[in-house]
Each structure stands twice: as structure tokens, then as C-alpha cells.
Protein backbone atom coordinates (compact mmCIF):
# COMPACT_ATOMS: atom_id res chain seq x y z
CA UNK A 1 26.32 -39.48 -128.89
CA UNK A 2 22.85 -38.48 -126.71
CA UNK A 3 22.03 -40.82 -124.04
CA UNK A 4 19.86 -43.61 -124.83
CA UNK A 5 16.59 -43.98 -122.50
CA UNK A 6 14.77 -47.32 -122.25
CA UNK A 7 11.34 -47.05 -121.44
CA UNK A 8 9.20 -49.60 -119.67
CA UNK A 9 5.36 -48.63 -119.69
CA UNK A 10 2.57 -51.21 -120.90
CA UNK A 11 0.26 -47.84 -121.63
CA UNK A 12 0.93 -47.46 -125.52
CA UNK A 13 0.06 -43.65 -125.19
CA UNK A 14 2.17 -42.85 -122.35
CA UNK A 15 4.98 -44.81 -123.67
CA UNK A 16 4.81 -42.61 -127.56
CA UNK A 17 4.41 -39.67 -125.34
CA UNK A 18 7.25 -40.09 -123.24
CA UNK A 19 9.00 -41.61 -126.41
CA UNK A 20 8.17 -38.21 -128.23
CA UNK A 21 9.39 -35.53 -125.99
CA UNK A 22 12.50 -37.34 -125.10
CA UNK A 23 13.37 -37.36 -128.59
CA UNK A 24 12.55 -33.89 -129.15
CA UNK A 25 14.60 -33.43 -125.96
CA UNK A 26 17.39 -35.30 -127.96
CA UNK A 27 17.83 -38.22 -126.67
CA UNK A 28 17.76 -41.76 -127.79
CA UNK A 29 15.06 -44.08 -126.72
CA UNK A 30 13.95 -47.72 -126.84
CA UNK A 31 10.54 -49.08 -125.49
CA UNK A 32 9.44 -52.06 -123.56
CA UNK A 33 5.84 -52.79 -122.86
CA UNK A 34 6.04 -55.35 -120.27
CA UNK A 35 9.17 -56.13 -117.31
CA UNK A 36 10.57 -59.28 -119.07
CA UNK A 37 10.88 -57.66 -122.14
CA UNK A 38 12.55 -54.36 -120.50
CA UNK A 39 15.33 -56.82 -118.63
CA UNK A 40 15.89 -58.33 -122.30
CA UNK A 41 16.34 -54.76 -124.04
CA UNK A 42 18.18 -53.45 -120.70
CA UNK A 43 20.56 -56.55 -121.67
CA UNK A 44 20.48 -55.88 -125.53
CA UNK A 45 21.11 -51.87 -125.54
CA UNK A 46 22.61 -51.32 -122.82
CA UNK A 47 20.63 -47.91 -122.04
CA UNK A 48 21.98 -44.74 -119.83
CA UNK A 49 18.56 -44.88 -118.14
CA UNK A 50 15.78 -46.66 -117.37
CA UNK A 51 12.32 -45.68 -116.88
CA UNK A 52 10.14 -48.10 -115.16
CA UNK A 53 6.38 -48.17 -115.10
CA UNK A 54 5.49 -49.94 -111.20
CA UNK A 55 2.32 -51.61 -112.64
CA UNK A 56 3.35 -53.70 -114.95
CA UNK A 57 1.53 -56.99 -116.63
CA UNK A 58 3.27 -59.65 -115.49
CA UNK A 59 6.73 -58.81 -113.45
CA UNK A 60 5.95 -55.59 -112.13
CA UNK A 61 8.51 -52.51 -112.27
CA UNK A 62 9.69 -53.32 -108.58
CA UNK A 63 10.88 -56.82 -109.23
CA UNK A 64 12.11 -55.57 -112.42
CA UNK A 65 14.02 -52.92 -110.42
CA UNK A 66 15.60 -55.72 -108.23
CA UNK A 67 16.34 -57.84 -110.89
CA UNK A 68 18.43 -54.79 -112.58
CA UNK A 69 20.22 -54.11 -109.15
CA UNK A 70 21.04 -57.81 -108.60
CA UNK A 71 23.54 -57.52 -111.84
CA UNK A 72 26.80 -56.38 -111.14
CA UNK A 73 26.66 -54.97 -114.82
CA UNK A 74 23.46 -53.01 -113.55
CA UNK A 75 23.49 -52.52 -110.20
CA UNK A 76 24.50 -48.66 -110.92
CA UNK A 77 22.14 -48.36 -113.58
CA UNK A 78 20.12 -44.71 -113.18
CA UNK A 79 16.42 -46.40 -112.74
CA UNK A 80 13.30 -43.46 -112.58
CA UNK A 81 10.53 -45.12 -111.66
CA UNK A 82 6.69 -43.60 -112.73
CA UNK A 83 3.84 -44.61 -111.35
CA UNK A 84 0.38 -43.66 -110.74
CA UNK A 85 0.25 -43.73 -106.66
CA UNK A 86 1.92 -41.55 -104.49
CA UNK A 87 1.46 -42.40 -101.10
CA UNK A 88 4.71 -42.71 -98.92
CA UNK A 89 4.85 -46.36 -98.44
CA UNK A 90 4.83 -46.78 -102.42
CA UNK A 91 7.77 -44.39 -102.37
CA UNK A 92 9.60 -45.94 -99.83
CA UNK A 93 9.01 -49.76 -101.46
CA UNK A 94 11.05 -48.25 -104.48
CA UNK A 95 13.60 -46.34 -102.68
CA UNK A 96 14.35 -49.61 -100.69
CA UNK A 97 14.92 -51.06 -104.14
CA UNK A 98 17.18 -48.98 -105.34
CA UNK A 99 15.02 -46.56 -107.30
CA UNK A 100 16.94 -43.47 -107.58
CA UNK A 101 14.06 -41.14 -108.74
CA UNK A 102 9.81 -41.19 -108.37
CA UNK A 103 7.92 -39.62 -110.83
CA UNK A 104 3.86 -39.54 -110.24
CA UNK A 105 1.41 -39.40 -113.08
CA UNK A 106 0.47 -37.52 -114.34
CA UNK A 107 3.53 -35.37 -114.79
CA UNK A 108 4.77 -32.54 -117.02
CA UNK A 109 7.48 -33.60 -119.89
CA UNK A 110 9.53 -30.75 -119.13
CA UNK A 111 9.61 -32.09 -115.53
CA UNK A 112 10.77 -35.61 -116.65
CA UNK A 113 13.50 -34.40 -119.15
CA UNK A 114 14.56 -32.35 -116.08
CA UNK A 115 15.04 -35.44 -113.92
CA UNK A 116 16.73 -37.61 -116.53
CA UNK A 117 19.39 -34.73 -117.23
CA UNK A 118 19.92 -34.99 -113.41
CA UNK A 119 20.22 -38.19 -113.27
CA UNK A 120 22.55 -38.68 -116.27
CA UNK A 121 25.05 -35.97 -114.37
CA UNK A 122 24.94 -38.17 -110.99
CA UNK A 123 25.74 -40.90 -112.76
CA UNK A 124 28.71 -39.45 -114.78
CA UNK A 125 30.22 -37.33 -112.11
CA UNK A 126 33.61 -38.38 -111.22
CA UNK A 127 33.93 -38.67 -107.29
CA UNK A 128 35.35 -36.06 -105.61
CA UNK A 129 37.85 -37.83 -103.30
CA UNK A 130 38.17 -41.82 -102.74
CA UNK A 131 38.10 -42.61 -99.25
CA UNK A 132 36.33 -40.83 -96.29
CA UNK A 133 36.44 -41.79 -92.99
CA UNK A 134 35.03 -40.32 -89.54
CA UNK A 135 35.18 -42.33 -86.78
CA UNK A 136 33.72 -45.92 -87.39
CA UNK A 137 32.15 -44.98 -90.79
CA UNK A 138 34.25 -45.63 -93.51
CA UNK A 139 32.77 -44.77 -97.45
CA UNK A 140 34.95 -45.84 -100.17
CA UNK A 141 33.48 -43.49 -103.06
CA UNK A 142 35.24 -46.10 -105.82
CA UNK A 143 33.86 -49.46 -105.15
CA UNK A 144 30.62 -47.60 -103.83
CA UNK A 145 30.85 -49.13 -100.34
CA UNK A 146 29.90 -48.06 -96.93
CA UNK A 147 30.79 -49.70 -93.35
CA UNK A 148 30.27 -48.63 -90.01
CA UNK A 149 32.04 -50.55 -87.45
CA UNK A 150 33.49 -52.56 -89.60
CA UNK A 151 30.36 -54.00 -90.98
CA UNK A 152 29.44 -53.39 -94.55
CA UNK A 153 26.27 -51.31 -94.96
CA UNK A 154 23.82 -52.28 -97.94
CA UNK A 155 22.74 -49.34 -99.37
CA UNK A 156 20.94 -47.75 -102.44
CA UNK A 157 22.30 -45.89 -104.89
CA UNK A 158 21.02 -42.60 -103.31
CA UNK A 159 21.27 -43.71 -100.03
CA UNK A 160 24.99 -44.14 -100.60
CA UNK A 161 25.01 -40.97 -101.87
CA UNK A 162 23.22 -38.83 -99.39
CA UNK A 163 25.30 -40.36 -97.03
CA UNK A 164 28.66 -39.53 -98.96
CA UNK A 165 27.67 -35.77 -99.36
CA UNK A 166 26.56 -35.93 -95.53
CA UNK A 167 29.63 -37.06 -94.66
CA UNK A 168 32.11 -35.35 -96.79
CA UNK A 169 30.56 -32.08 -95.34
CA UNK A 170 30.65 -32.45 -91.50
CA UNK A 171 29.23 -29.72 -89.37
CA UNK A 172 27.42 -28.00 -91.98
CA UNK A 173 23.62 -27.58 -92.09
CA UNK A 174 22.07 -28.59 -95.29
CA UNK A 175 17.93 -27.95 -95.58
CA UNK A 176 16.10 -30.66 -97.14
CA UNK A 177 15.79 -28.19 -100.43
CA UNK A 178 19.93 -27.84 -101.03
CA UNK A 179 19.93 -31.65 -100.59
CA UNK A 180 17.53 -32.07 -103.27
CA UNK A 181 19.85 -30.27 -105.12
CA UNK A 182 23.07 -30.94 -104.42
CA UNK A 183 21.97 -34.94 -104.24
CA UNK A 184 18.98 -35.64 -106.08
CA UNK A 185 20.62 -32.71 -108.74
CA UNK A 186 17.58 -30.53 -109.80
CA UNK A 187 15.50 -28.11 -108.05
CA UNK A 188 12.59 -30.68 -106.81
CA UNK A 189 8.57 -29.60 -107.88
CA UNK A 190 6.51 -30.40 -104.71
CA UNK A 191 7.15 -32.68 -101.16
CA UNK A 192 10.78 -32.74 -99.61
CA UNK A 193 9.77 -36.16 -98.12
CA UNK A 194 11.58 -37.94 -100.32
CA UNK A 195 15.16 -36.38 -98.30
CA UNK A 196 12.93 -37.54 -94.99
CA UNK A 197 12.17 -41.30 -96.57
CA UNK A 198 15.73 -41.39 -97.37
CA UNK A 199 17.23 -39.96 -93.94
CA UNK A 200 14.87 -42.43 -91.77
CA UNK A 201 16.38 -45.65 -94.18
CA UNK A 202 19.92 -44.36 -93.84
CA UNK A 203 19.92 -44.68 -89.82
CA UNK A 204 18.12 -47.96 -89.59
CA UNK A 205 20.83 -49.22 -91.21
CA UNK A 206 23.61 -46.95 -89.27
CA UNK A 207 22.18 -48.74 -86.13
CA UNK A 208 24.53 -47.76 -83.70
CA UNK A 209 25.54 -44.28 -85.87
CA UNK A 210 22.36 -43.37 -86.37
CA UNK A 211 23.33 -40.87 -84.61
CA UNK A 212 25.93 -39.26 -87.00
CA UNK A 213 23.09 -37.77 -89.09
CA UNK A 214 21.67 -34.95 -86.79
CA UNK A 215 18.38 -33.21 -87.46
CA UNK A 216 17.85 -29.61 -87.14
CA UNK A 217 14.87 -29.10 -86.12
CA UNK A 218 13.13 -26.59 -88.67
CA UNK A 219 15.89 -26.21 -91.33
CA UNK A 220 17.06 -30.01 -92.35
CA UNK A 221 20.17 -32.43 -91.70
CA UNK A 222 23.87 -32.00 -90.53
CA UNK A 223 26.23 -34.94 -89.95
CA UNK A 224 27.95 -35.46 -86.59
CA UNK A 225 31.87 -34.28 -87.20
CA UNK A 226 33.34 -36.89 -84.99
């Protein structure tokens, strides 16, 4: 059966747009037009996806987000979010949320289906290995948890997985571009920010191994091997 997309947008022609070329796409969709009726149809059909307008009447899409990652039957719920502004600090307000994609209107529908099929293969991709541990950083790929010194780290989604690929390849280069790829799991259109945004996040909450994800000046990231 094709995944099943819930979409959250109060603009009635976005929201048949989107609706239409998903379908034609092949998937499944379901529509909300405002945040408390998205958590109730998050609850009721139990989507693959969500897409979440930020400006919303009423809850907006951000405390809709953290209302969706404060379920434990949600909290790994693929959430894009679309929005209209696309200045950093919006970026980084979702991010912190637990957005694990940001989509700025206008955008192209091949584009969007792009993302989603991304998404949807993060999501359903089996782990690799269940434990990894260097040094004082533990990641348990399973339960989805991270500590460093013994004290759990509270990550995002794609924090927690930027740091697992990081760490499960020690030593290596990796440009900003292959992360996109290899993390975010499509070949990005436009700013490699987001890999920045995400990088800077990740060692604030390191603290004291911050220093286990190294930049390299000109080409991207590499993480410390010991």
C-alpha cells in the first residue's frame, strides 16, 4: 500500500495542489486546514508523513510539531515543514523542534515528492549496527539514544542522525553536499546551511565533545576517531 501523507496548510489552493501532485505521485493523502485538526487526523490515520504549514490559524505548525514529538507514538514521525520565510533563525526554530525537512514557498512539486520519497526511506531504513561507541559518546541506534559522558543527549531526529553517520564513519571527510545525501537522502536544490544549522546544534549539546565533530575548513565535517 503507498504511503499516506497528511497535509496541514490553511491555504485551500496550496493544500489541492499539494493534494494533487502527491496523488499523481501515488501516494495517499489526507488534509487538515488548521493545527488542532492535523493532531486529531495525525491521531485518526496514522499517516507516514506529515506536512506542516508554520503559519497556521490558531496553533501554529511549530507547536503542532512539538506536540507530535512529545508522543511516544509520534515522536519518530517524518514531519516536512513548508513555510513562506526562509531566513536562518526560522530554520533553526524548526530544526530545534524536531523538523526533519524545510521546504520554502514557493517550491516545485517535483521537488517536494523528491523530499517525501527521502524521507519515507530514512524512516524505513533498518539501522546498520546497534551500538556505537567512541570514547565517552555512546549512540544506541535501537532506542534512538545518544550520551556523552554518561549524560543522555536530547536530540532531533536528524540531529541523531547526523551524528550516527558522523560517528559510525570516523576519520573520513564528508562535504556538506555527501551529507545532504547520505543524511538528509536526496541531492539538496540550493543552501548547504541546513548541514551548518545542524552541525552548530549538535556541539552545543556535545558540550565537552564538541570537539569530536571537526571542521575542514573548505570541504565540510569529519568526526574525531578517538
Amino acid at each position: 500500500m503507498s504511503a499516506l501523507i497528511l497535509i496541514v496548510e490553511d491555504e485551500a489552493k496550496i493544500r489541492n495542489l499539494i493534494k494533487y501532485n502527491l496523488e499523481r505521485a501515488g501516494f495517499r493523502t489526507t488534509v487538515a486546514e488548521d493545527g488542532e485538526t492535523g493532531l486529531l487526523r495525525v491521531q485518526e490515520s496514522n499517516p507516514d508523513l506529515v506536512l506542516l504549514d508554520v503559519m497556521l490559524p490558531g496553533q501554529s505548525g511549530i507547536e503542532v510539531l512539538r506536540q507530535i514529538r512529545a508522543e511516544p507514538t509520534t515522536q519518530d514521525l517524518p514531519v516536512l515543514l513548508l513555510t513562506a520565510r526562509s531566513t536562518e533563525t526560522d530554520k533553526l526554530l524548526g530544526f530545534e523542534q524536531g523538523a526533519d525537512d524545510y521546504l520554502t514557498k514557493p517550491f516545485s512539486p517535483r521537488e517536494l515528492v523528491a523530499r517525501i520519497r527521502a524521507l519515507l526511506r530514512r524512516s524505513q531504513a533498518a539501522p546498520a549496527a546497534p551500538c556505537t561507541t567512541i570514547g565517552e559518546l555512546t549512540i544506541d541506534l535501537l532506542a534512538r539514544e545518544a550520551a556523552y559522558a554518561d549524560e543522555k543527549l536530547v536530540l532531533t531526529r536528524k540531529e541523531f542522525e547526523l551524528l550516527s553517520f558522523l560517528a559510525q564513519n570516523p576519520g573520513r571527510v564528508h562535504s556538506r553536499d555527501e551529507l545532504l545525501r547520505k543524511v538528509w537522502g536526496y541531492d539538496y536544490i540550493g543552501e548547504t546551511r541546513t548541514v551548518d544549522v545542524h552541525v552548530r546544534r549538535l556541539r552545543t549539546k556535545l558540550g565537552d565533545g564538541a570537539h569530536l565533530i571537526v571542521t575542514v575548513t573548505g570541504v565540510g565535517y569529519r568526526f574525531a576517531a578517538r
